[in-house]
Structure formats: C-alpha cells, structure tokens
C-alpha atoms as a PDB file:
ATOM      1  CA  UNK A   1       0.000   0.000   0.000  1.00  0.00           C
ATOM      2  CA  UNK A   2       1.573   3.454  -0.670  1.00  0.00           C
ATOM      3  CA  UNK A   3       1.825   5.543   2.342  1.00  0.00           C
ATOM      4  CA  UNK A   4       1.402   9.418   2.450  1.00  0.00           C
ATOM      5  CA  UNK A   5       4.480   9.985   4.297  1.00  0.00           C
ATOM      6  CA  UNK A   6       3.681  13.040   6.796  1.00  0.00           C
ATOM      7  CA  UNK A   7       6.633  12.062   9.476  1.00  0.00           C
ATOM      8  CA  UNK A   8       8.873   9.690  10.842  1.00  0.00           C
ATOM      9  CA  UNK A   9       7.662   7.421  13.793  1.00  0.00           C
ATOM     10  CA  UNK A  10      10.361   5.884  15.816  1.00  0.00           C
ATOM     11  CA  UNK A  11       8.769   2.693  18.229  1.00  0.00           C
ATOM     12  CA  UNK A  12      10.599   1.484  21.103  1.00  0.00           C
ATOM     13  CA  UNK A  13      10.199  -2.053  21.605  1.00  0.00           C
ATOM     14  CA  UNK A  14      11.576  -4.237  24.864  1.00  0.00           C
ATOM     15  CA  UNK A  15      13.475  -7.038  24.051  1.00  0.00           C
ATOM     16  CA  UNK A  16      12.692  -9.994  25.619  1.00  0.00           C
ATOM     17  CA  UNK A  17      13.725 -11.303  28.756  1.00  0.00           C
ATOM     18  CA  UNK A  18      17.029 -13.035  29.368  1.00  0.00           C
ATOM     19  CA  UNK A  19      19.029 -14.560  32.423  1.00  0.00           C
ATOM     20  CA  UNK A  20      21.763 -14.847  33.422  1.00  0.00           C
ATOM     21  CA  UNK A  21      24.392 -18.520  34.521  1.00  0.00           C
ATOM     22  CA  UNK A  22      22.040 -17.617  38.082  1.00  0.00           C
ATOM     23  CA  UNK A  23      18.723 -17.530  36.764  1.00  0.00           C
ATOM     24  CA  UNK A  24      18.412 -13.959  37.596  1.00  0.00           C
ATOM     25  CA  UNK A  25      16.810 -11.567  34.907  1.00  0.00           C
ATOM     26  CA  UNK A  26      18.937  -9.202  33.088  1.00  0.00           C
ATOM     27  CA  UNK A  27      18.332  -5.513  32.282  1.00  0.00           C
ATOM     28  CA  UNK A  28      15.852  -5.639  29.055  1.00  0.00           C
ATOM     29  CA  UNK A  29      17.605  -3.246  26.469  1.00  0.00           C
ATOM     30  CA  UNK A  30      14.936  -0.894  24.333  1.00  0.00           C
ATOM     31  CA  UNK A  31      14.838  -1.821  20.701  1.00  0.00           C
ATOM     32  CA  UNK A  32      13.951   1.002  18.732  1.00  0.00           C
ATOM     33  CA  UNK A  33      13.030   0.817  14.821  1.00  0.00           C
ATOM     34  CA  UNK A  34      12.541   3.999  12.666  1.00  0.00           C
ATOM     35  CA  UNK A  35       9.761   3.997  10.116  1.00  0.00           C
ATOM     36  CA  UNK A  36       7.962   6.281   7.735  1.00  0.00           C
ATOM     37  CA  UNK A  37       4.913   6.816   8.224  1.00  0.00           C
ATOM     38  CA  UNK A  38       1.101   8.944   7.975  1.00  0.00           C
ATOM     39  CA  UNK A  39      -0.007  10.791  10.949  1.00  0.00           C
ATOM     40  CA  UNK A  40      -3.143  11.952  11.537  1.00  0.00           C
ATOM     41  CA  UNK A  41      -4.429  13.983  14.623  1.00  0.00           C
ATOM     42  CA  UNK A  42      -7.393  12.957  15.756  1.00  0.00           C
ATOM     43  CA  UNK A  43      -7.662  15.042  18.929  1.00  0.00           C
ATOM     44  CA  UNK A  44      -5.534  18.026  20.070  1.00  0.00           C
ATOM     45  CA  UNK A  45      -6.166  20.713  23.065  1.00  0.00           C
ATOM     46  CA  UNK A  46      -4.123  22.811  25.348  1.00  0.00           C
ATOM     47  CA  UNK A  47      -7.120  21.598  28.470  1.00  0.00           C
ATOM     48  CA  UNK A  48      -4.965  18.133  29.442  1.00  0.00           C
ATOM     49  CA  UNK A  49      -1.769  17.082  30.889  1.00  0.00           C
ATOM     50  CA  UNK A  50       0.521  19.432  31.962  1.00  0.00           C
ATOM     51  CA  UNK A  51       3.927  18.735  29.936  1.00  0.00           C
ATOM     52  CA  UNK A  52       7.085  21.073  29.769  1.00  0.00           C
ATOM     53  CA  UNK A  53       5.594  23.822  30.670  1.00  0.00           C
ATOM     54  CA  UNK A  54       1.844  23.920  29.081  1.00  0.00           C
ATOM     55  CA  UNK A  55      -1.333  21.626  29.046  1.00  0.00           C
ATOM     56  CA  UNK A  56      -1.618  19.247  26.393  1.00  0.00           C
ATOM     57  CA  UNK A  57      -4.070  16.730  25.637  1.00  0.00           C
ATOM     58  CA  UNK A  58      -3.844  14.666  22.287  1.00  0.00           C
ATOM     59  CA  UNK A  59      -4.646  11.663  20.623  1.00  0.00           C
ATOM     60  CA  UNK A  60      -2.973  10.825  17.100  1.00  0.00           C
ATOM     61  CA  UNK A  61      -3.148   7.705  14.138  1.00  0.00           C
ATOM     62  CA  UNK A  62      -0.325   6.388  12.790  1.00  0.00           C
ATOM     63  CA  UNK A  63      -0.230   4.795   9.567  1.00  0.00           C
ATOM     64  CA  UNK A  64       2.655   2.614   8.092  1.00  0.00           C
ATOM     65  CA  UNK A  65       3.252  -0.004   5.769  1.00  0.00           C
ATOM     66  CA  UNK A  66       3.337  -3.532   6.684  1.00  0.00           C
ATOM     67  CA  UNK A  67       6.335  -4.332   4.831  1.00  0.00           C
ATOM     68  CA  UNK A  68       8.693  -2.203   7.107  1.00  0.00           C
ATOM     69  CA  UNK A  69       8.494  -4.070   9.941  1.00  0.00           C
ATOM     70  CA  UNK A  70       8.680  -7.572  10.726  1.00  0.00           C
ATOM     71  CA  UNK A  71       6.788 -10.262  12.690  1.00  0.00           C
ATOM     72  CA  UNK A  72       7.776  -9.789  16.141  1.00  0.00           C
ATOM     73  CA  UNK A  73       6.515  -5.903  16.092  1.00  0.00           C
ATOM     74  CA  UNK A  74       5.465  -5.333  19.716  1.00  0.00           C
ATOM     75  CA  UNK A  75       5.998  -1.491  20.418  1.00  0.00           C
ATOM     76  CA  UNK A  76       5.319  -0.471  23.770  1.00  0.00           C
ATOM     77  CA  UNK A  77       5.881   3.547  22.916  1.00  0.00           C
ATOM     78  CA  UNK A  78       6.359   5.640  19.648  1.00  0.00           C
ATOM     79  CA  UNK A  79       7.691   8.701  19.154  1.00  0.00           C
ATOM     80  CA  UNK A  80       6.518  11.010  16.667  1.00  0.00           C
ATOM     81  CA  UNK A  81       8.072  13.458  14.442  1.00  0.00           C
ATOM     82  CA  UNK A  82       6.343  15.395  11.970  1.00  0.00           C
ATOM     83  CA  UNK A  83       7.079  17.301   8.989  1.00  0.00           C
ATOM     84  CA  UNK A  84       6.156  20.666   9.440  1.00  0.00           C
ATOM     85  CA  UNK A  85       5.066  20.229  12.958  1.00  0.00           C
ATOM     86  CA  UNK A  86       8.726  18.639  14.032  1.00  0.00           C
ATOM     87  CA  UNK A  87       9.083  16.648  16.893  1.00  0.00           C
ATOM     88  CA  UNK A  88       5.464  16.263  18.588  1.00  0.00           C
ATOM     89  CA  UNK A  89       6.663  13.837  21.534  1.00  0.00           C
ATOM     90  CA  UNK A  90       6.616   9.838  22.968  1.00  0.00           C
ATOM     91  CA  UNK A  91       3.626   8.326  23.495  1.00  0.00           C
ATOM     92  CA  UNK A  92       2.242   4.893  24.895  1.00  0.00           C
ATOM     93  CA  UNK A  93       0.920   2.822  22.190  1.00  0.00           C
ATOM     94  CA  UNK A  94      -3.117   2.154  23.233  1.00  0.00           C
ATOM     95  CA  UNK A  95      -4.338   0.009  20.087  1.00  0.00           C
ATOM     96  CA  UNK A  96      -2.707  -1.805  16.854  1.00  0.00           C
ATOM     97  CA  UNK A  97      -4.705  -3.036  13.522  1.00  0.00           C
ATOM     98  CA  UNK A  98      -3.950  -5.525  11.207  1.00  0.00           C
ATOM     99  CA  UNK A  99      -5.090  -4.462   8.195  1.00  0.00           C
ATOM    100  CA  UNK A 100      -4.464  -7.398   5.581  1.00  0.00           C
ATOM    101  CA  UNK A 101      -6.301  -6.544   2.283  1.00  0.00           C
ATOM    102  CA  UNK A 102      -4.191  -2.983   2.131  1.00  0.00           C
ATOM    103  CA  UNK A 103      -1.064  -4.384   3.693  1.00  0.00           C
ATOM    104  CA  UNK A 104      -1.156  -1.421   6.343  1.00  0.00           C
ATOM    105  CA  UNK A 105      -0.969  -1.217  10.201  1.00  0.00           C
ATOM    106  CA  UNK A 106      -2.599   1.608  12.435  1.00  0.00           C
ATOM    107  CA  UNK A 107      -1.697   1.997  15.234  1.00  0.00           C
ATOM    108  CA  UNK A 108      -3.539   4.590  17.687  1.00  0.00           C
ATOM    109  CA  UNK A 109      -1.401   6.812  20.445  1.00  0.00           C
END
C-alpha cells in the first residue's frame, strides 16, 4: 500500500527477557526501529496534561506499511516526528490493527 508519508515514527520495543548462569533476569535493552509513516491527529487541546511547561491533551493515528516491519513488532511507545510540525513527543501505544487486504498497520497513540 503506498503511504502518504507526513513524518517519521520511531517505536521502542523491549526485548525480551534473558538470564543470566544464576537464573536472575537481566536488564531488558529498548529496541527502537525507525519507520515512515502517515499521521493523523485525531484530537488536540491545550485543556490536558501538563507537559514542559503547558497543558496538552492529544490523541494521534499512525499509519505505516506492513512491509517495514517484521513479525515480532510489539511497540510499547512511539515517538513522533512530523514534517512541518517537528518533533510532537513519545507516546504509549493504546491500540494496533492488522489491516491485511491494504497491507497497512494503524496503530492509535
């Protein structure tokens, strides 16, 4: 599917767990993959959180192809930079769609 590319969306991802010779869990490392990608704002107002130094309250839809990422995509955060906007900020990843017939993901923030 061809993507309207509006921005860049980097996800961090956790890699899984691992142990050590004692069996005791080592520090999880943050994968983090860069893709191209649509974004759409669905919601944006200054009456929410308060974040460096203002209040800010947003919800946004990210679009990318399927191809650019591989099976095991599990992000747990994405952050977003726009075109013209520039860097809009990280945010915890609340849904992710399949969408098969138009080889697509969307993935709502």
């Amino acid at each position: 599917m061809l993507i309207f590319k509006n921005g860049v969306a980097i996800f961090k991802q956790q890699s899984s767990v691992l142990f050590d010779d004692n069996g005791h869990p080592l520090p999880s490392v943050a994968e983090l993959l860069e893709v191209v990608c649509n974004i759409t704002t669905l919601s944006e107002n200054k009456k929410g959180t308060y974040e460096d130094g203002r209040y800010k309250n947003c919800t946004y839809s990210i679009l990318i192809d399927y191809s650019s990422v591989d099976d095991n995509f599990n992000p747990v955060s994405v952050e977003l930079i726009h075109d013209k906007k520039g860097n809009i900020g990280e945010f915890t990843i609340q849904r992710i769609e399949y969408y098969s017939l138009t080889k697509s993901i969307e993935i709502w923030v």
